[in-house]
Protein backbone atom coordinates (compact mmCIF):
# COMPACT_ATOMS: atom_id res chain seq x y z
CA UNK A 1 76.89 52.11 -110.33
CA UNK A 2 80.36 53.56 -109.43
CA UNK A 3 79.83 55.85 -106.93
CA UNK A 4 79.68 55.25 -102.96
CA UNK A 5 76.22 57.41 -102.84
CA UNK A 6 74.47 55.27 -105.56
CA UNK A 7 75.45 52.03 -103.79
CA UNK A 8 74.15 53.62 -100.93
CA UNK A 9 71.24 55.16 -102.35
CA UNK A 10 70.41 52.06 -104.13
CA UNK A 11 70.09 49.29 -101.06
CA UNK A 12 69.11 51.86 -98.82
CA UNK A 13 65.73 51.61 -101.25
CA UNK A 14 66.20 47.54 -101.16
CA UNK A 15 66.92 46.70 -97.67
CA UNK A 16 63.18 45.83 -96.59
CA UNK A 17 62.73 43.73 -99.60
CA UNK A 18 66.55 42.37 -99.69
CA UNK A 19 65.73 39.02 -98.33
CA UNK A 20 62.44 38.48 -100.33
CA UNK A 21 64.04 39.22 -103.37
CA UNK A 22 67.20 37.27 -102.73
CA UNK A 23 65.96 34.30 -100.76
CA UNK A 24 62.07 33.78 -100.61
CA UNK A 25 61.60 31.97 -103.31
CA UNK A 26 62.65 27.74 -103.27
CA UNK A 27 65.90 28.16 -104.92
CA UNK A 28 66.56 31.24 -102.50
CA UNK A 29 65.85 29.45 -99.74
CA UNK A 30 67.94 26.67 -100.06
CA UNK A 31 70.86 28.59 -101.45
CA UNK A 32 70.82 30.67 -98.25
CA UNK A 33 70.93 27.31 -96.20
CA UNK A 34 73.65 25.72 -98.16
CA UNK A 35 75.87 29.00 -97.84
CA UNK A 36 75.77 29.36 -94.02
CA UNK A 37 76.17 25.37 -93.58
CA UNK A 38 78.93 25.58 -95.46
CA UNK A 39 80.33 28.54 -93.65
CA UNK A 40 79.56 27.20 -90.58
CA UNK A 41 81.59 24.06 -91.61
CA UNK A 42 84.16 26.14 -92.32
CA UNK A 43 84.57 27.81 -88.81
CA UNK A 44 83.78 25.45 -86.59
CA UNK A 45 87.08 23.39 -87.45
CA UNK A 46 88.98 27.02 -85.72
CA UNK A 47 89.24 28.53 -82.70
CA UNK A 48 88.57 32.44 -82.85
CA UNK A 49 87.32 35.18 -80.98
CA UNK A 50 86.58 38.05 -83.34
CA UNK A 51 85.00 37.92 -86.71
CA UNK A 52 84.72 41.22 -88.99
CA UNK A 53 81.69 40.70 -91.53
CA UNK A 54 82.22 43.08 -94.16
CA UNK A 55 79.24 44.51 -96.54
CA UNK A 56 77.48 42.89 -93.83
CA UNK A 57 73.96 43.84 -95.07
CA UNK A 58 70.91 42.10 -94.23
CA UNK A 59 73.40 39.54 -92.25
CA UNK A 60 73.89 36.65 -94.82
CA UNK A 61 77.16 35.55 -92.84
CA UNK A 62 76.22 36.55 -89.00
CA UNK A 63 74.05 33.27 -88.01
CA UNK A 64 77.40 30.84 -88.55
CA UNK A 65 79.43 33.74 -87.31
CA UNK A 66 77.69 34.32 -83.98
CA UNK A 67 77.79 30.01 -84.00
CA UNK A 68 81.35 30.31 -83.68
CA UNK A 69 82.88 33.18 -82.41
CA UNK A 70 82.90 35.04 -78.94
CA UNK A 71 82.17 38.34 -80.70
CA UNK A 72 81.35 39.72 -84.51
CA UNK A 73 81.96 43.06 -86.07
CA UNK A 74 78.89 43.79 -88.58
CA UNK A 75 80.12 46.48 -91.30
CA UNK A 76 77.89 47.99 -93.68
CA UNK A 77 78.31 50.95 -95.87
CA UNK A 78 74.03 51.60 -95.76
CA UNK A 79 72.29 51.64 -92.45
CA UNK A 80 68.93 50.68 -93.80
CA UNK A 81 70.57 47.04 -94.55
CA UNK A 82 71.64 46.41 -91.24
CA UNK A 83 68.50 47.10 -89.77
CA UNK A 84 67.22 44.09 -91.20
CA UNK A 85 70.28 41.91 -90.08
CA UNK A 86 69.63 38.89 -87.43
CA UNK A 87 72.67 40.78 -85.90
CA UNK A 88 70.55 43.70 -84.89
CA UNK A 89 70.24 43.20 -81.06
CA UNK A 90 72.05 40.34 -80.23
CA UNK A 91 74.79 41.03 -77.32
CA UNK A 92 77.80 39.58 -79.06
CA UNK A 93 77.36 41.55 -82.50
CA UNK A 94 78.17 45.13 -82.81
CA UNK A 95 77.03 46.74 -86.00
CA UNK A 96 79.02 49.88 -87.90
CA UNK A 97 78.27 51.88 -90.83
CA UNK A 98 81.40 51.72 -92.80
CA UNK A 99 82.73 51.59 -95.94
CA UNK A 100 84.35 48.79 -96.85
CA UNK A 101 87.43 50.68 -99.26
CA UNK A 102 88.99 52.04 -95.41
CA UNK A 103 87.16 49.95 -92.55
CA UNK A 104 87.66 51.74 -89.38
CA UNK A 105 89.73 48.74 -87.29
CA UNK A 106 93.51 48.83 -86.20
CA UNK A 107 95.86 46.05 -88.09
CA UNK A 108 96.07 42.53 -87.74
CA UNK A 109 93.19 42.30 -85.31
CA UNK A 110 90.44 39.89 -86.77
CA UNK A 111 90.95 36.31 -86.46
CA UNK A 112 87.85 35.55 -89.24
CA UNK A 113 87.18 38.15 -92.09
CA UNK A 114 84.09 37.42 -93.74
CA UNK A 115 82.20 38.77 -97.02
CA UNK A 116 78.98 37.52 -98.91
CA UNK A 117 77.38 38.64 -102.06
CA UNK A 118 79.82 41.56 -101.88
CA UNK A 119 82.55 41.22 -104.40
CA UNK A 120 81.09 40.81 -107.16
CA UNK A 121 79.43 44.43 -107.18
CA UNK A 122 82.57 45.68 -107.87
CA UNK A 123 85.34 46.25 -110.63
CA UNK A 124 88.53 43.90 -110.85
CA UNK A 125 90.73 46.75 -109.65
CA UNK A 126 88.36 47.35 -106.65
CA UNK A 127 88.11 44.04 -105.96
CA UNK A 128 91.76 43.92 -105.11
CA UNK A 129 91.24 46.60 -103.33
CA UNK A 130 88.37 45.27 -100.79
CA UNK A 131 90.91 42.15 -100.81
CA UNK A 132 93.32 44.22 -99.25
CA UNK A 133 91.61 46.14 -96.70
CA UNK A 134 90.26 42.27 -95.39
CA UNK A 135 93.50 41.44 -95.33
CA UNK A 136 95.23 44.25 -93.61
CA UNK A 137 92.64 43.95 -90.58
CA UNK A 138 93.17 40.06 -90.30
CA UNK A 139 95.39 38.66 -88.38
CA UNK A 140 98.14 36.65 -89.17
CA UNK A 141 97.04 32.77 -90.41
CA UNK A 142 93.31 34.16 -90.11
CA UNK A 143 90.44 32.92 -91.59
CA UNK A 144 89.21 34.78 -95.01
CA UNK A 145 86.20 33.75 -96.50
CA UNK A 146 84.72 35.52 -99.58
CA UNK A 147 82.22 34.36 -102.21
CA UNK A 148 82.19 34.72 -106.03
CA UNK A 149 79.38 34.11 -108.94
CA UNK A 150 80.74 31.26 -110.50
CA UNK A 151 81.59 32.26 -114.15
CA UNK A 152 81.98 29.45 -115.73
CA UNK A 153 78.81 28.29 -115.03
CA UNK A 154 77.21 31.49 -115.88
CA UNK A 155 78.63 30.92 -119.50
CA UNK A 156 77.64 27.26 -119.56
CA UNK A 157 74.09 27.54 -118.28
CA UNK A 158 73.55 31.12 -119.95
CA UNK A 159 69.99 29.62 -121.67
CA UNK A 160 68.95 27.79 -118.66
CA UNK A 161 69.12 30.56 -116.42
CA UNK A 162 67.47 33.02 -118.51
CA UNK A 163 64.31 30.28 -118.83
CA UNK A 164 64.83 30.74 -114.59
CA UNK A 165 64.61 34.08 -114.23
CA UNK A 166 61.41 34.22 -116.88
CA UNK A 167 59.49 31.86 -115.02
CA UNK A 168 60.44 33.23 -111.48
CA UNK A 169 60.43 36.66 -112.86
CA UNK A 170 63.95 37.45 -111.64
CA UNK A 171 65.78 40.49 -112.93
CA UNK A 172 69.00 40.37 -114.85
CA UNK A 173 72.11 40.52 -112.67
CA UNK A 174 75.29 42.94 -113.50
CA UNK A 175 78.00 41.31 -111.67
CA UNK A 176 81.80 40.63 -112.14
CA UNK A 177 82.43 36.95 -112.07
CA UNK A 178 85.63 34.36 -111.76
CA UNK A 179 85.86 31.23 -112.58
CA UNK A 180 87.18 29.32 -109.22
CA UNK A 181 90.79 29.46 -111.39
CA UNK A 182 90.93 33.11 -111.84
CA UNK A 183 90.00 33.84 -108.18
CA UNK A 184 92.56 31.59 -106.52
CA UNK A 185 94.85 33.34 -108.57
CA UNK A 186 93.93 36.36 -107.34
CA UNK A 187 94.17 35.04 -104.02
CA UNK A 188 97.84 33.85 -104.48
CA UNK A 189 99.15 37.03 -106.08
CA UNK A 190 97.67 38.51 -102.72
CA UNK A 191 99.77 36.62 -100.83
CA UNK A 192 96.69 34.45 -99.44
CA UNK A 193 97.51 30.44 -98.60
CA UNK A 194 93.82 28.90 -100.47
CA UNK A 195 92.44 26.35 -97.97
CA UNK A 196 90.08 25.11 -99.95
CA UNK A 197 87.20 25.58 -101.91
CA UNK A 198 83.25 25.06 -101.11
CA UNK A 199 80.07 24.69 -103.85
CA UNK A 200 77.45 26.52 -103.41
CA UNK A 201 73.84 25.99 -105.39
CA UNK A 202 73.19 25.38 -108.94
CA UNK A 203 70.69 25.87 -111.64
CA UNK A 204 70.81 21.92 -112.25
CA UNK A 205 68.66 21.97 -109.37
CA UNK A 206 65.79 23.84 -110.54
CA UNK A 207 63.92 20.32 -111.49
CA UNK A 208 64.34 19.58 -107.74
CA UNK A 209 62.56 22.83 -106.00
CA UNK A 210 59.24 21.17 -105.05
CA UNK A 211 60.96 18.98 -102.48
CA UNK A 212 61.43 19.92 -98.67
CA UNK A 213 64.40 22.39 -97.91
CA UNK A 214 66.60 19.50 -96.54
CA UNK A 215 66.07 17.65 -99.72
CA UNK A 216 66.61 21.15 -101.44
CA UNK A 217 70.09 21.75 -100.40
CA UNK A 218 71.11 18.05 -100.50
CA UNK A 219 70.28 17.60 -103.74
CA UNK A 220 72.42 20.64 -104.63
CA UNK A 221 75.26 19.19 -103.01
CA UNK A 222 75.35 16.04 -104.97
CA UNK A 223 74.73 17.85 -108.34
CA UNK A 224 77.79 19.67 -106.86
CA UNK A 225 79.77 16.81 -106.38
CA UNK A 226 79.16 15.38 -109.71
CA UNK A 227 79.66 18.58 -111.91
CA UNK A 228 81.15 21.19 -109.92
CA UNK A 229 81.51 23.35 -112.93
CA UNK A 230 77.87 23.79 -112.88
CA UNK A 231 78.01 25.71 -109.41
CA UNK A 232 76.08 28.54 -108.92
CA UNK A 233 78.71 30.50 -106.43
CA UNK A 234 81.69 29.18 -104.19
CA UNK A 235 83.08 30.01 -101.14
CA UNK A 236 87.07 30.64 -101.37
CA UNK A 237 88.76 29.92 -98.06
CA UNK A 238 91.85 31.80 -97.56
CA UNK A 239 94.49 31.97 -94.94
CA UNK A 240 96.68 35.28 -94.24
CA UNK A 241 99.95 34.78 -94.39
C-alpha cells in the first residue's frame, strides 16, 4: 500500500482486532510488556512536559507516556485506531487525526517524540521523511524514540519464524527493516545525537512462552543480552540537536 486512503482504509478495518492480532497471543503479550518497560525506562531518567505520539494507533506508546509526562499529544492518521487507544478519555491525553507526512504542531515544541510499529510501513525515502517531520516538532535536545524490525535477525531466523507463524497461524509481514547499523546511520545523517539503543523480544524465546508473563519478558531480556543480533525489534533513542 502507497496511498494515504489504503493505509487508512486498511486499519480503519483492523482497529477492533489490532490488539488481538498483535498482542493476544504469549509472545504478543510479553513483547508489548517489554516495549513499554523499556520505554518507560527510557523517560523516566528526563524531565518533560509534552510528548507527541505519532501513528499513535491503538496506543502502544501512551501507558509509559502518560507515566511520565504532564501532557501527551495522540496522532493518528485513522480514527477507528484511536478509538481503541488507553488514551481515549484520560484528562492529560488529547487525541488528533493527523497525518503523520505534515503533523499539525508549531516548531520545536515537543520535548518527547514518540513512534511504535510505525516506520517500518513505509519506504526508505518516506521514512526520512516521517524522521523529519518528528524532528522539526521536537524541541531542541528532545527525546526521539522510534522502533525498527530488526533485520538482521529477520535474515538469521528466516526458518524459525516461518515454523512461528505456522503454528500460531500468523500472517506474513511486508515491512522495511534495518539492521541497528543502518538505522543509526540514518539517524546521524539526520543530524540526531543516538543515546542508546534498547532490545526488544526475540524468536529465541518461543521455547519459553508457557511460563508466566514476568518470566516471559525476562527471559527475553537475557536471550537479549547474550545474542542481541537475534532481537526481534529495538528501540533507537535519539536526541535533537
Amino acid at each position: 500500500m502507497s496511498k494515504t486512503s489504503d493505509w487508512q482504509g486498511f486499519y480503519a478495518s483492523e482497529a477492533k482486532s489490532y490488539d488481538a492480532r498483535r498482542y493476544g497471543g504469549r509472545y504478543g503479550a510479553a513483547f508489548r510488556k517489554a516495549h513499554r518497560d523499556a520505554l518507560h525506562a527510557v523517560l523516566q531518567r528526563s524531565t518533560a512536559s509534552l510528548a507527541i505520539d505519532v501513528g499513535s494507533g491503538t496506543g502502544q506508546c501512551i501507558p509509559p507516556l502518560i507515566a511520565t509526562h504532564e501532557f501527551t499529544v495522540a496522532c493518528d492518521l485513522t480514527h477507528a485506531m484511536l478509538m481503541h487507544s488507553p488514551a481515549r478519555g484520560d484528562q492529560c491525553v488529547s487525541q488528533v487525526q493527523s497525518n503523520a507526512f505534515a503533523l499539525p504542531f508549531c516548531d520545536s515544541v515537543a520535548d518527547t517524540v514518540t513512534s511504535s510499529r510505525f516506520l517500518h510501513l513505509f519506504s526508505r525515502e518516506d521514512h526520512d521523511a516521517l524522521l523529519r517531520e518528528m524532528q522539526r516538532v521536537a524541541k531542541p535536545n528532545a527525546v526521539i524514540v522510534v522502533d525498527y524490525y530488526n533485520a538482521t535477525a529477520r535474515k538469521m531466523l528466516a526458518p524459525l519464524i516461518a515454523l512461528y507463524r505456522l503454528l500460531f497461524r500468523r500472517l506474513p509481514e511486508h515491512d522495511t527493516r534495518y539492521s541497528i547499523a543502518e538505522a543509526k546511520e540514518i539517524a546521524l545523517r539526520h543530524g540526531f545525537r543516538v543515546d542508546g539503543v534498547a532490545l526488544i523480544g526475540t524468536y529465541l524465546a518461543t521455547p519459553f512462552l508457557f511460563l508466566p508473563i514476568g518470566a516471559r519478558v525476562r527471559c527475553m531480556q537475557a536471550l537479549n543480552r547474550l545474542s542481541p543480533q537475534f532481537c526481534d525489534q529495538f528501540l533507537l533513542i535519539l536526541r535533537k540537536s
